[in-house]
Protein backbone atom coordinates (compact mmCIF):
# COMPACT_ATOMS: atom_id res chain seq x y z
CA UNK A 1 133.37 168.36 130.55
CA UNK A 2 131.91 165.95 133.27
CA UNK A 3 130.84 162.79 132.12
CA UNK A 4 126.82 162.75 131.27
CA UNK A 5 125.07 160.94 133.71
CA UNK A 6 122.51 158.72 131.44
CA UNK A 7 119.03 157.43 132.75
CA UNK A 8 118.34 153.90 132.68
CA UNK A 9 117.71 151.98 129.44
CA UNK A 10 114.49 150.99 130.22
CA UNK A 11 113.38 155.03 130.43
CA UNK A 12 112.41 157.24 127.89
CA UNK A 13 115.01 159.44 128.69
CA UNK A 14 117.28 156.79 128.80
CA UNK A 15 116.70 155.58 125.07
CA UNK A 16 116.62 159.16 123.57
CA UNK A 17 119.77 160.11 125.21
CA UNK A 18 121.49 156.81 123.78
CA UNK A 19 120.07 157.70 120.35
CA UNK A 20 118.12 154.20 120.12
CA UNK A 21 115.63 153.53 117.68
CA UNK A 22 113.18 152.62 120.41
CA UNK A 23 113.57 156.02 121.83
CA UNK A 24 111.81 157.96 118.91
CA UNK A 25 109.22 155.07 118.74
CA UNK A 26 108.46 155.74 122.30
CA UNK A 27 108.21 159.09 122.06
CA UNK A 28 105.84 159.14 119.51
CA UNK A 29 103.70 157.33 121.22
CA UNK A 30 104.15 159.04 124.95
CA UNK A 31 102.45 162.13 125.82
CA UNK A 32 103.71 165.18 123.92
CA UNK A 33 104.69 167.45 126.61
CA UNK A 34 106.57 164.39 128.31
CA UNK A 35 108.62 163.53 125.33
CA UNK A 36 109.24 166.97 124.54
CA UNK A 37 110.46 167.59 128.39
CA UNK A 38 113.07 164.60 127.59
CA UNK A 39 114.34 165.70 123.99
CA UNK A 40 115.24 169.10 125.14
CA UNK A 41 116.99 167.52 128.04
CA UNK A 42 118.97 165.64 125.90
CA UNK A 43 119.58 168.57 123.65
CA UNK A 44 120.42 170.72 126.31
CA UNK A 45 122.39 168.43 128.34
CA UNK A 46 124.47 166.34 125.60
CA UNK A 47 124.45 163.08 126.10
CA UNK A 48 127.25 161.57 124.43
CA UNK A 49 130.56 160.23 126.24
CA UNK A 50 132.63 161.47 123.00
CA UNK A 51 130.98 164.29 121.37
CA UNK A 52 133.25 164.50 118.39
CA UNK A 53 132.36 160.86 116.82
CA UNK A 54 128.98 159.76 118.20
CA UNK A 55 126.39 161.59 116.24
CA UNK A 56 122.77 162.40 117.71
CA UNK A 57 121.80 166.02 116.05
CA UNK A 58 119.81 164.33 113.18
CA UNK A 59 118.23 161.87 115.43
CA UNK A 60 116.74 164.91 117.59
CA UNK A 61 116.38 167.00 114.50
CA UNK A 62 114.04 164.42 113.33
CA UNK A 63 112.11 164.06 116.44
CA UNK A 64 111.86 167.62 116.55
CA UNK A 65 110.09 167.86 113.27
CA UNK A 66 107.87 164.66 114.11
CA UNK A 67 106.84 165.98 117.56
CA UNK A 68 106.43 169.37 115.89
CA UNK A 69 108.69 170.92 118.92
CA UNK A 70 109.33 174.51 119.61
CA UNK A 71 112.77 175.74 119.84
CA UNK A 72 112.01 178.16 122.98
CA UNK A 73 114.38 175.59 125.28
CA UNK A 74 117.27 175.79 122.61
CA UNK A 75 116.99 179.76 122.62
CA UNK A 76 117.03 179.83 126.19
CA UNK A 77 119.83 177.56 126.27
CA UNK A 78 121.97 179.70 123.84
CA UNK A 79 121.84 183.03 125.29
CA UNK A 80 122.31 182.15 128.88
CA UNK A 81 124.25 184.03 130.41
CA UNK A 82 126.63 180.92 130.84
CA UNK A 83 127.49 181.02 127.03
CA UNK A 84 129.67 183.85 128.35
CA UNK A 85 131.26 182.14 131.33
CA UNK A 86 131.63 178.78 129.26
CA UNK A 87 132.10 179.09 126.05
CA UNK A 88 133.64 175.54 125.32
CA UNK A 89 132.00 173.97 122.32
CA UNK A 90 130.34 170.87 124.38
CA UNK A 91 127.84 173.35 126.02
CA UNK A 92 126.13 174.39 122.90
CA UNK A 93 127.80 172.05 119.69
CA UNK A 94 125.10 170.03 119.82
CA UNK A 95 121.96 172.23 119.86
CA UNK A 96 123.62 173.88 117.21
CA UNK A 97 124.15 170.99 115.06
CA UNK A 98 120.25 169.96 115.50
CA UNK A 99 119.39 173.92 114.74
CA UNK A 100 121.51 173.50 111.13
CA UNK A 101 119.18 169.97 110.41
CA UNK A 102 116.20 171.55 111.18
CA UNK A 103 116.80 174.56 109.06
CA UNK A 104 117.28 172.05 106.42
CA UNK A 105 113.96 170.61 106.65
CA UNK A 106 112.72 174.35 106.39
CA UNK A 107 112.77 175.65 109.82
CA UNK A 108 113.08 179.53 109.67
CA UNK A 109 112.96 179.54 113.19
CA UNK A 110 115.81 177.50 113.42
CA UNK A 111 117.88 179.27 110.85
CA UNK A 112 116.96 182.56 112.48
CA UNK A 113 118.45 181.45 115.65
CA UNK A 114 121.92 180.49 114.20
CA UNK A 115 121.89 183.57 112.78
CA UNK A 116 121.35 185.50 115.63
CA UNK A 117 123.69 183.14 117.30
CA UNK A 118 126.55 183.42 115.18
CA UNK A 119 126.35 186.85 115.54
CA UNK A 120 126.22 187.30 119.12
CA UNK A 121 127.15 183.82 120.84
CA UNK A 122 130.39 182.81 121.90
CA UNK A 123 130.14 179.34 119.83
CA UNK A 124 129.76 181.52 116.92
CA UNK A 125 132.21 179.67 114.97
CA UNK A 126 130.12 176.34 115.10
CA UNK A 127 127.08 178.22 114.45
CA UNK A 128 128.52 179.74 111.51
CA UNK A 129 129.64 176.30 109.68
CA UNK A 130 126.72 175.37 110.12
CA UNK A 131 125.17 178.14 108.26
CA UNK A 132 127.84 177.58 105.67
CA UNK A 133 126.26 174.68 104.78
CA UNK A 134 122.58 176.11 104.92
CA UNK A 135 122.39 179.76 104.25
CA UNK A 136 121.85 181.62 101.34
CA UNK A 137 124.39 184.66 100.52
CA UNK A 138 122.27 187.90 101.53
CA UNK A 139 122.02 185.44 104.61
CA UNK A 140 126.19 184.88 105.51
CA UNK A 141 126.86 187.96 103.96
CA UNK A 142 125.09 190.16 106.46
CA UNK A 143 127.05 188.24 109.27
CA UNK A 144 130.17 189.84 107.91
CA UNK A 145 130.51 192.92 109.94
CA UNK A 146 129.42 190.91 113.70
CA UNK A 147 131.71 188.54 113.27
CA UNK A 148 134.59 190.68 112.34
CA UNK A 149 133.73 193.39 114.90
CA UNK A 150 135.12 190.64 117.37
CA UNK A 151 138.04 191.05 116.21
CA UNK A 152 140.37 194.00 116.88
CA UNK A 153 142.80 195.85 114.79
CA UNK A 154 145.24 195.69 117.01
CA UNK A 155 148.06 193.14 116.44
CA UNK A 156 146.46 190.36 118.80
CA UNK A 157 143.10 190.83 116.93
CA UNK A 158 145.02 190.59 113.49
CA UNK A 159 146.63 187.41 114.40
CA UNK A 160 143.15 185.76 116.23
CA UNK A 161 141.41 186.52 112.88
CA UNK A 162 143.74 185.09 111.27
CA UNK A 163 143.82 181.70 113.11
CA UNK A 164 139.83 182.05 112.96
CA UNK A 165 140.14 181.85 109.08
CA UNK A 166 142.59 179.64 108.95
CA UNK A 167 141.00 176.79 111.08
CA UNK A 168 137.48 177.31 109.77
CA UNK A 169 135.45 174.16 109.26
CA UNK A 170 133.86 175.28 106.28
CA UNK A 171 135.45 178.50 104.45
CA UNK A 172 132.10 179.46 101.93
CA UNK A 173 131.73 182.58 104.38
CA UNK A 174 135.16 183.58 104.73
CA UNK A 175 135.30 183.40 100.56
CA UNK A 176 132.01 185.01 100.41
CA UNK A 177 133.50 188.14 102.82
CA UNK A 178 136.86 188.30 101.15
CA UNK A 179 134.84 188.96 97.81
CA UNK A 180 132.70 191.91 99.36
CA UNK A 181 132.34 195.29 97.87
CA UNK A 182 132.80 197.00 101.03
CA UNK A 183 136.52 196.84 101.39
CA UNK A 184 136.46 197.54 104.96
CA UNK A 185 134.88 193.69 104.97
CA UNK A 186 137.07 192.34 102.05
CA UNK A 187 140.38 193.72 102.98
CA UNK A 188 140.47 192.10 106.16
CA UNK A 189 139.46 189.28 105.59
CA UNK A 190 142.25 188.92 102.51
CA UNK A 191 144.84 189.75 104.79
CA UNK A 192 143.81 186.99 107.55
CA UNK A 193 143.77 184.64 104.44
CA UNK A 194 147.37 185.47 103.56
CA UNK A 195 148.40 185.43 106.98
CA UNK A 196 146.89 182.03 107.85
CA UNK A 197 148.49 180.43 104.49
CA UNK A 198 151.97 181.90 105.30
CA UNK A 199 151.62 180.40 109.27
CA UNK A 200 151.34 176.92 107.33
CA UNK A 201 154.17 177.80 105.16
CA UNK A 202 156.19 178.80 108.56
CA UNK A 203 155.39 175.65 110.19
CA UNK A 204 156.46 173.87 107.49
CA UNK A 205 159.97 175.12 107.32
CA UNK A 206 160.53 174.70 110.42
CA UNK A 207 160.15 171.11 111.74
CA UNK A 208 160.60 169.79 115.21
CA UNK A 209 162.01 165.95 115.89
CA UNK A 210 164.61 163.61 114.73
CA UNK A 211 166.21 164.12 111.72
CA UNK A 212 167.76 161.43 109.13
CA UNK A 213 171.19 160.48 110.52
CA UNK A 214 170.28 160.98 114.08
CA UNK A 215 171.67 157.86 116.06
CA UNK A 216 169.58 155.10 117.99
CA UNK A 217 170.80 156.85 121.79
CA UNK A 218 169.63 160.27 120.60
CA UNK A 219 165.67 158.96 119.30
CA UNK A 220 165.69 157.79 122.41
CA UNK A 221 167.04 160.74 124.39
CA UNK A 222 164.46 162.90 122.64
CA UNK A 223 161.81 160.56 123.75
CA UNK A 224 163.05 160.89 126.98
CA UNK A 225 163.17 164.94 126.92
CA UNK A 226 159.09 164.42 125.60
CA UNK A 227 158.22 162.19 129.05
CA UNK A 228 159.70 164.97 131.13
CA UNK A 229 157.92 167.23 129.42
CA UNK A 230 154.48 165.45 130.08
CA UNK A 231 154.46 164.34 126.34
CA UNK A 232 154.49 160.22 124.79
CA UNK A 233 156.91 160.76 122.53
CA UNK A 234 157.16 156.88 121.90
CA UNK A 235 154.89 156.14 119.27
CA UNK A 236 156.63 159.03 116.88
CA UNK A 237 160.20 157.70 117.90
CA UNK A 238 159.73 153.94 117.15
CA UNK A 239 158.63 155.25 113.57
CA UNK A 240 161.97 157.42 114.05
CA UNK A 241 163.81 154.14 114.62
CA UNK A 242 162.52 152.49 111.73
CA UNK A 243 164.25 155.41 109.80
CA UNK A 244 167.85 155.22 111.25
CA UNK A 245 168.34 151.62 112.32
CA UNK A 246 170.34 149.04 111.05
CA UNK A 247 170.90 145.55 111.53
CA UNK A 248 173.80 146.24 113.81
CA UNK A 249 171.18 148.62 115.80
CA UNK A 250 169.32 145.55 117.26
CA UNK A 251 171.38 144.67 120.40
CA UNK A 252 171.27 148.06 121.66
CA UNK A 253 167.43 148.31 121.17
CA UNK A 254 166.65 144.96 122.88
CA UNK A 255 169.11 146.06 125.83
CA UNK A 256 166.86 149.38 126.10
CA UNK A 257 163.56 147.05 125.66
CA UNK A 258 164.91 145.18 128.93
CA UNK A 259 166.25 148.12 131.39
CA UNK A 260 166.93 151.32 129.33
CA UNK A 261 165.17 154.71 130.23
CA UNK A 262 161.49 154.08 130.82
CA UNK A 263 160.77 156.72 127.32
CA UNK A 264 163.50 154.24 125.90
CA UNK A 265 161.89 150.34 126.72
CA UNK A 266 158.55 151.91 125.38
CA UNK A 267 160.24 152.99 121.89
CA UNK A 268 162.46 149.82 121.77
CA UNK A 269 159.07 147.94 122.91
CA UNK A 270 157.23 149.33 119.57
CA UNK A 271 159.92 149.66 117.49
CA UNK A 272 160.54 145.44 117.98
CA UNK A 273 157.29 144.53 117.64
CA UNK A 274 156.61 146.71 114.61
CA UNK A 275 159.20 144.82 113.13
CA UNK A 276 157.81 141.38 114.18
CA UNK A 277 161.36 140.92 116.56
CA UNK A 278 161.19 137.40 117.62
CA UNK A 279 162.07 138.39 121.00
CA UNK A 280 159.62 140.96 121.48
CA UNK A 281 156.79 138.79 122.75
CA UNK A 282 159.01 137.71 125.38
CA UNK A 283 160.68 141.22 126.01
CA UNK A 284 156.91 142.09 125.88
CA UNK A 285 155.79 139.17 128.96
CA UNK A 286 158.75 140.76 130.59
CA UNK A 287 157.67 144.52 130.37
CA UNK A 288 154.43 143.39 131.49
CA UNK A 289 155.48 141.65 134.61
CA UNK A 290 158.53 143.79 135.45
CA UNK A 291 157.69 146.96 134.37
CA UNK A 292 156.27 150.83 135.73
CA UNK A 293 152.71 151.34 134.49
CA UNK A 294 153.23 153.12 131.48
CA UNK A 295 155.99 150.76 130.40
CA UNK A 296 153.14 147.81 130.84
CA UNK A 297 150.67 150.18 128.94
CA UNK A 298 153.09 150.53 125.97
CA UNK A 299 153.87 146.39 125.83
CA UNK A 300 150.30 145.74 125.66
CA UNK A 301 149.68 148.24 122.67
CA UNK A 302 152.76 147.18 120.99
CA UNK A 303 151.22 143.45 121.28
CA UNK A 304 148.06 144.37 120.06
CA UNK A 305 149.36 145.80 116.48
CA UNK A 306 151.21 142.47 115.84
CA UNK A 307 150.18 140.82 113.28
CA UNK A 308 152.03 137.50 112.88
CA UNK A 309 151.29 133.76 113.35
CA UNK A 310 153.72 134.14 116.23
CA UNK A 311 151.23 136.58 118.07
CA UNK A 312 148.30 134.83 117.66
CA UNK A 313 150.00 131.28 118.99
CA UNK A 314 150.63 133.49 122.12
CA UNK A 315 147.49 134.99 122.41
CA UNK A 316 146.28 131.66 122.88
CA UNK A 317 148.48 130.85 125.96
CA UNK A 318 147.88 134.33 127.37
CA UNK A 319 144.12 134.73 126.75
CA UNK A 320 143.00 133.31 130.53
CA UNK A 321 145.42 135.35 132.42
CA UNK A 322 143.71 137.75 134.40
CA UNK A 323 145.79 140.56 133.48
CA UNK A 324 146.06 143.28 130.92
CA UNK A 325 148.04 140.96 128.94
CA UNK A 326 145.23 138.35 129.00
CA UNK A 327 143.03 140.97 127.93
CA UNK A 328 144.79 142.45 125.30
CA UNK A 329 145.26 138.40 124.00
CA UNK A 330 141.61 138.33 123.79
CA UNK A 331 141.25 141.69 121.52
CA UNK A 332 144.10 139.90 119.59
CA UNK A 333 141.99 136.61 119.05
CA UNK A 334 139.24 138.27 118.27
CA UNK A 335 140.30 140.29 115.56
CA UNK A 336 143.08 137.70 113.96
CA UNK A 337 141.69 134.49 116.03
CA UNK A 338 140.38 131.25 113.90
CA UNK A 339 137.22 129.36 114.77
CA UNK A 340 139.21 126.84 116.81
CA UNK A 341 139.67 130.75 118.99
CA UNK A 342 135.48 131.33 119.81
CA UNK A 343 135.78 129.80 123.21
CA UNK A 344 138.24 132.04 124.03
CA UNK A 345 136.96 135.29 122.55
CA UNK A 346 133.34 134.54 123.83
CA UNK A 347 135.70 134.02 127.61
CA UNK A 348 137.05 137.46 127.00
CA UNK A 349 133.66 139.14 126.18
CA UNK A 350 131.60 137.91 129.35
CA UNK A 351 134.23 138.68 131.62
CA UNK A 352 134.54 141.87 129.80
CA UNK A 353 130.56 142.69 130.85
CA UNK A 354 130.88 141.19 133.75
CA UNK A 355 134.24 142.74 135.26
CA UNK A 356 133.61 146.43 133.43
CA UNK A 357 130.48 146.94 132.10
CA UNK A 358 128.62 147.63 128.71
CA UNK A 359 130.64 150.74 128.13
CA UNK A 360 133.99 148.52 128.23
CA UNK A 361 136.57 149.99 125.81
CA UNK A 362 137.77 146.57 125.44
CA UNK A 363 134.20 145.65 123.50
CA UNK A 364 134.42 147.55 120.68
CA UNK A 365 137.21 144.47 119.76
CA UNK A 366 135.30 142.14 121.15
CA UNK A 367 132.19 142.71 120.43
CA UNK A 368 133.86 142.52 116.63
CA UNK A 369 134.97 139.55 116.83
CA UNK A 370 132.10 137.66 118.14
CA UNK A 371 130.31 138.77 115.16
CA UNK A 372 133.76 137.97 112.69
CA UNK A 373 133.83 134.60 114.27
CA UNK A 374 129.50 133.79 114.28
CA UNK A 375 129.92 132.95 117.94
CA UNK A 376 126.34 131.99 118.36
CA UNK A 377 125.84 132.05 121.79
CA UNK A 378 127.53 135.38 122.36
CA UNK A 379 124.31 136.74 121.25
CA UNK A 380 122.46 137.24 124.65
CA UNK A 381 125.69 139.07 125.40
CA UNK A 382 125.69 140.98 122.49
CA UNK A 383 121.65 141.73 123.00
CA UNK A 384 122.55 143.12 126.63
CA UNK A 385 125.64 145.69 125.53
CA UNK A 386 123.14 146.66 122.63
CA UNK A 387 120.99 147.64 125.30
CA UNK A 388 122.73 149.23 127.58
CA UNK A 389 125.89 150.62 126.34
CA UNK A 390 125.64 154.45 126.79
CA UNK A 391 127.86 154.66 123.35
CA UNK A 392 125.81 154.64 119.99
CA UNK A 393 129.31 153.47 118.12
CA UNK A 394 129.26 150.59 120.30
CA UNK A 395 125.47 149.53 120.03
CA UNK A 396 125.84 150.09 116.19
CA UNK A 397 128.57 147.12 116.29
CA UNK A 398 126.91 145.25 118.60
CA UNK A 399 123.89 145.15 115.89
CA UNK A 400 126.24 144.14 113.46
CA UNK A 401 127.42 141.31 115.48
CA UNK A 402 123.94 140.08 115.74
CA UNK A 403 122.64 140.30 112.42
CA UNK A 404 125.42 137.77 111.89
CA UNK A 405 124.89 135.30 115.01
CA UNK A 406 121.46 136.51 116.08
CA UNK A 407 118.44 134.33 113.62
CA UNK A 408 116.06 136.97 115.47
CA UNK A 409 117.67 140.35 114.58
CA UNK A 410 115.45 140.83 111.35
CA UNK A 411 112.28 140.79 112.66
CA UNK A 412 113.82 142.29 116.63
CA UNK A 413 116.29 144.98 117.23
CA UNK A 414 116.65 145.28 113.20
CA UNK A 415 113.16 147.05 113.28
CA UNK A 416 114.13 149.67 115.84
CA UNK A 417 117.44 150.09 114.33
CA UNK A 418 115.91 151.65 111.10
CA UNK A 419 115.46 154.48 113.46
CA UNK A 420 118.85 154.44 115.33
CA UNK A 421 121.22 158.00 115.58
CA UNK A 422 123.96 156.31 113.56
CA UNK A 423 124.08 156.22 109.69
CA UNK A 424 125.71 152.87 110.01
CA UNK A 425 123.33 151.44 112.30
CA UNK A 426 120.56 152.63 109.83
CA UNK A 427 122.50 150.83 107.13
CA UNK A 428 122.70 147.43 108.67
CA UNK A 429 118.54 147.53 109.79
CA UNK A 430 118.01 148.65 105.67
CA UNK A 431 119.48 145.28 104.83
CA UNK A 432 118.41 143.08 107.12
CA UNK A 433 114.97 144.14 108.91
CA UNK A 434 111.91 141.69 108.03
CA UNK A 435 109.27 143.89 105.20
CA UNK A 436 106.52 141.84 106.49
CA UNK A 437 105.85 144.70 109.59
CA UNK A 438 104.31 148.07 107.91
CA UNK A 439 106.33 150.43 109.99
CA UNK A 440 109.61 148.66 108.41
CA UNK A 441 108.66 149.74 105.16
CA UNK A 442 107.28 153.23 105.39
CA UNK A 443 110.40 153.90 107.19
CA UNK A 444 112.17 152.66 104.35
CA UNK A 445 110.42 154.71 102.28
CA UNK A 446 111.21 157.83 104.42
CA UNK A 447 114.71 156.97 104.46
CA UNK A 448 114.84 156.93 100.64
CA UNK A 449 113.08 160.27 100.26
CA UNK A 450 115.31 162.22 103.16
CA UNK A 451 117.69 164.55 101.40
CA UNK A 452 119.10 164.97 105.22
CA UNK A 453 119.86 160.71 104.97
CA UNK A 454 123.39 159.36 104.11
CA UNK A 455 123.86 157.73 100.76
CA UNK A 456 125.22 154.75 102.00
CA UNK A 457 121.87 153.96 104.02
CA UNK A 458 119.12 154.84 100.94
CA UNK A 459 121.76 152.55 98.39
CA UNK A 460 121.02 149.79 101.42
CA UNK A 461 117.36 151.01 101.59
CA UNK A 462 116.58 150.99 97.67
CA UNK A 463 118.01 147.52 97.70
CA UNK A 464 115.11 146.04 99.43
CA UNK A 465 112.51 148.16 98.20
CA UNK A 466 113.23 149.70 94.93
CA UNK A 467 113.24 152.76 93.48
CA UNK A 468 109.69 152.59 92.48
CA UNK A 469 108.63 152.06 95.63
CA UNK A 470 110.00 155.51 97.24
CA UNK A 471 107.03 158.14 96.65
C-alpha cells in the first residue's frame, strides 16, 4: 500500500482525514455536498499511515449519521471491479469497519451492504466479523452456504477452509454454521474446526530454534543462518542467551560484541545490555562508530531498553551528538530523564520537528516526555505536531502533553478533542475541557448516552457531569 498523500491541515479534507475534532466541527458547518465529497474521500481512500492501530471508522461513522450521508460512494467502492484485482484488506477494511458502526446506530442500509458484501466481495472475511458483532442469526445464518461455496472440496479447498476458521476474528458465525441442521453446512464446517485445532496442536510439537543446552557459538550461528535468510534473528537469540549462558560465557560474548559475525555483535549487543554489562555502553559507542548499518541499528535499540543509572549518566553526555546515538540519548532522557534533563529533551524535540517533521517516529518518545517532565515551553512545539502530524496516535499524545504544560488546553484544543477519532484522545478532552462553552457539554452528554463510545471515555465523561445530567 502507497503511503496516503494527506491535504493540508488547514483544509477540510485535511482535518477529516487526520480524524481531528475540528474536522467534524467544520463539516457541520460547511456546505453539505462539500463535506460529504471529503468524507467519502477519506472513506474511500484511507487515510491512515498504519491502518491496523489508528482508528477512524467511528469518527466517519458518526459524521455519516450527523450529515445524514448516503452510502451510494461506499457501494460503488465495494463492488468495483478492483475488489477482484486487489483484494488486500487496506482497499476496503475501512469502509467496512464504518458500514458495521453505522449498522449499529440502525442503518439497514448499511447492514444490507455487508451482507451482500460478505457474500460476494473478496474482503468477505472482514465484512463478516463485522457482522459477527452486529447481525442477528436468520441474518449470519443465511451467509452460510456463499461463504462456503468459496471453498472447494477438493484437498486445497479443505485445507483454505480450514485456515479461514481457524484465523477468524470473531468465530459467532463459524459456531452458528457448525450447529446447522443442514449437515451439508454443519459437517464442514466441524471438520475445518478439527482441522484448524489439530494444525495448532502440530505446530506445537514441533518447535523451531535453540534448544536448552545449545552452546553460546551455536545461538549465534543460528542467528547467523536467520540474516542469510533475510530474517533478524537477534532479538529471539539474545533471549536464547539469557537461557544458556554462564558466567564463564561473558568473554566470548563481549569478543563477538567487538568483531564477531555481524548476526553475532547484534545478539552479544542485546544480550549485554539486557543484562546491564558494564561494558556494553562502551561496546555500544563502539558499534555505533565502527559498525555496518544494521549493527549501529541494533546498538541503538539495545541502548534504548536500558534501564540503569549508568544509561541515563550517558545519555546525558551523548544527548547533543548529532547522530543516532544522540538521538536515541534523547528518547532515553525523556522517558527515564530528571528535571535537571528538560533542556535536553526540549533540544531533542525541536530538532526532532525541525530535522524530520511532525510525523517523526522519534516523537512519540519525545513528545512523552515533554509532557512527563512539564517542560513548559515545549508547548508551542507540542501545539504544532498536534496540528500537523498526519498520525492520530501521535496528536492524541501530543494533547496529553499539553493538558499537562499547556494552561490553555481546557478551554483550546481540549474542546475539539471531545470530538477527536481516538478513544484516548476523547478521554483526556472529558477530563479536562472548560463546561463553561455549551457545545462542551452537550457533547458530553452525547458521549455518555453512545452505546458505540468506549467505557473508559463516558467513566471520564460522567466524572464532570454526572449521571443525572446524561438524558
Amino acid at each position: 500500500m502507497f503511503d496516503p498523500v494527506i491535504a493540508p491541515s488547514g483544509t477540510l479534507l485535511g482535518l477529516l482525514q487526520r480524524g481531528r475534532g475540528d474536522g467534524t466541527l467544520h463539516a457541520l458547518t460547511a456546505p453539505r455536498p462539500e463535506a460529504l465529497e471529503a468524507l467519502n474521500h477519506c472513506v474511500l481512500n484511507d487515510p491512515r499511515h498504519d491502518w491496523q492501530v489508528e482508528n477512524r471508522s467511528l469518527y466517519y461513522a458518526r459524521l455519516y449519521m450527523d450529515l445524514g450521508g448516503d452510502l451510494d460512494a461506499v457501494e460503488a467502492h465495494l463492488f468495483d471491479p478492483e475488489d477482484v484485482l486487489d483484494p488486500e484488506e487496506c482497499r476496503t477494511g475501512l469502509a467496512l469497519a464504518v458500514l458495521g458502526h453505522l449498522a449499529s446506530y440502525g442503518r439497514r442500509d448499511a447492514l444490507t451492504l455487508l451482507r451482500r458484501y460478505a457474500a460476494h466481495g473478496a474482503n468477505w472475511a472482514w465484512a463478516l466479523d463485522e457482522l459477527a458483532l452486529r447481525d442477528d442469526d436468520a441474518g449470519l445464518r443465511a451467509l452460510a452456504e456463499p461463504v462456503l461455496a468459496r471453498f472447494s472440496t477438493d484437498p486445497e479447498g479443505v485445507a483454505a477452509l480450514g485456515v479461514a476458521v481457524r484465523d477468524a476474528f470473531e468465530p459467532r458465525p463459524w459456531r452458528l454454521w457448525a450447529e446447522d441442521p443442514r449437515e451439508a453446512v454443519a459437517g464442514r464446517v466441524r471438520a475445518a474446526q478439527e482441522a484448524g485445532c489439530f494444525d495448532l496442536w502440530q505446530r506445537q510439537m514441533r518447535p523451531s530454534g535453540p534448544r536448552p543446552g545449545w552452546s553460546v557459538q551455536a545461538v549465534f550461528d543460528w542467528a547467523q543462518q536467520g540474516l542469510e535468510r533475510g530474517a533478524a534473528l537477534h532479538v529471539p537469540a539474545a533471549r536464547c542467551l539469557a537461557a544458556v549462558a554462564g558466567p564463564e560465557d561473558r568473554p566470548e560474548i563481549v569478543r563477538a560484541a567487538e568483531d564477531g559475525t555481524e548476526a553475532a555483535r547484534c545478539t552479544a549487543l542485546r544480550y549485554l545490555a539486557d543484562s546491564n554489562d558494564p561494558h556494553a555502553l562502551d561496546l555500544i559507542e563502539g558499534a555505533v562508530i565502527t559498525g555496518p548499518t544494521p549493527v549501529a541499528d541494533a546498538a541503538v535499540d539495545a541502548f534504548e531498553r536500558m534501564r540503569g543509572v549508568a544509561a541515563v549518566d550517558r545519555a546525558r553526555r551523548w544527548a547533543r551528538r548529532p547522530d543516532a546515538l544522540g538521538a536515541a540519548a534523547g528518547r532515553v532522557l525523556a522517558c527515564r530523564g530528571g528535571t535537571r534533563d528538560r533542556d535536553l529533551v526540549l533540544g531533542a524535540l525541536r530538532e526532532a520537528v525541525r530535522g524530520e517533521g511532525p510525523d517523526a517516529p522519534t516523537l512519540w518518545t519525545l513528545v512523552d516526555g515533554a509532557g512527563r517532565l512539564g517542560i513548559v515551553c515545549a508547548a508551542p512545539v507540542l501545539r504544532h505536531v498536534y496540528r500537523e502530524t498526519a498520525s492520530s496516535h501521535l496528536r492524541g499524545r501530543a494533547a496529553r502533553a499539553l493538558a499537562a504544560t499547556d494552561p490553555s488546553f481546557p478551554a483550546g484544543f481540549a474542546v475539539e478533542c471531545l470530538w477527536d477519532c481516538e478513544e484516548t484522545t476523547r478521554e483526556i478532552a472529558a477530563r479536562h475541557a472548560e463546561t463553561g462553552d455549551n457545545r462542551v457539554v452537550d457533547r458530553l452528554r452525547r458521549l455518555a448516552a453512545d452505546p458505540a463510545e468506549e467505557a473508559e471515555v463516558q467513566t471520564a465523561v460522567r466524572s464532570r457531569i454526572g449521571p443525572e445530567s446524561v438524558t
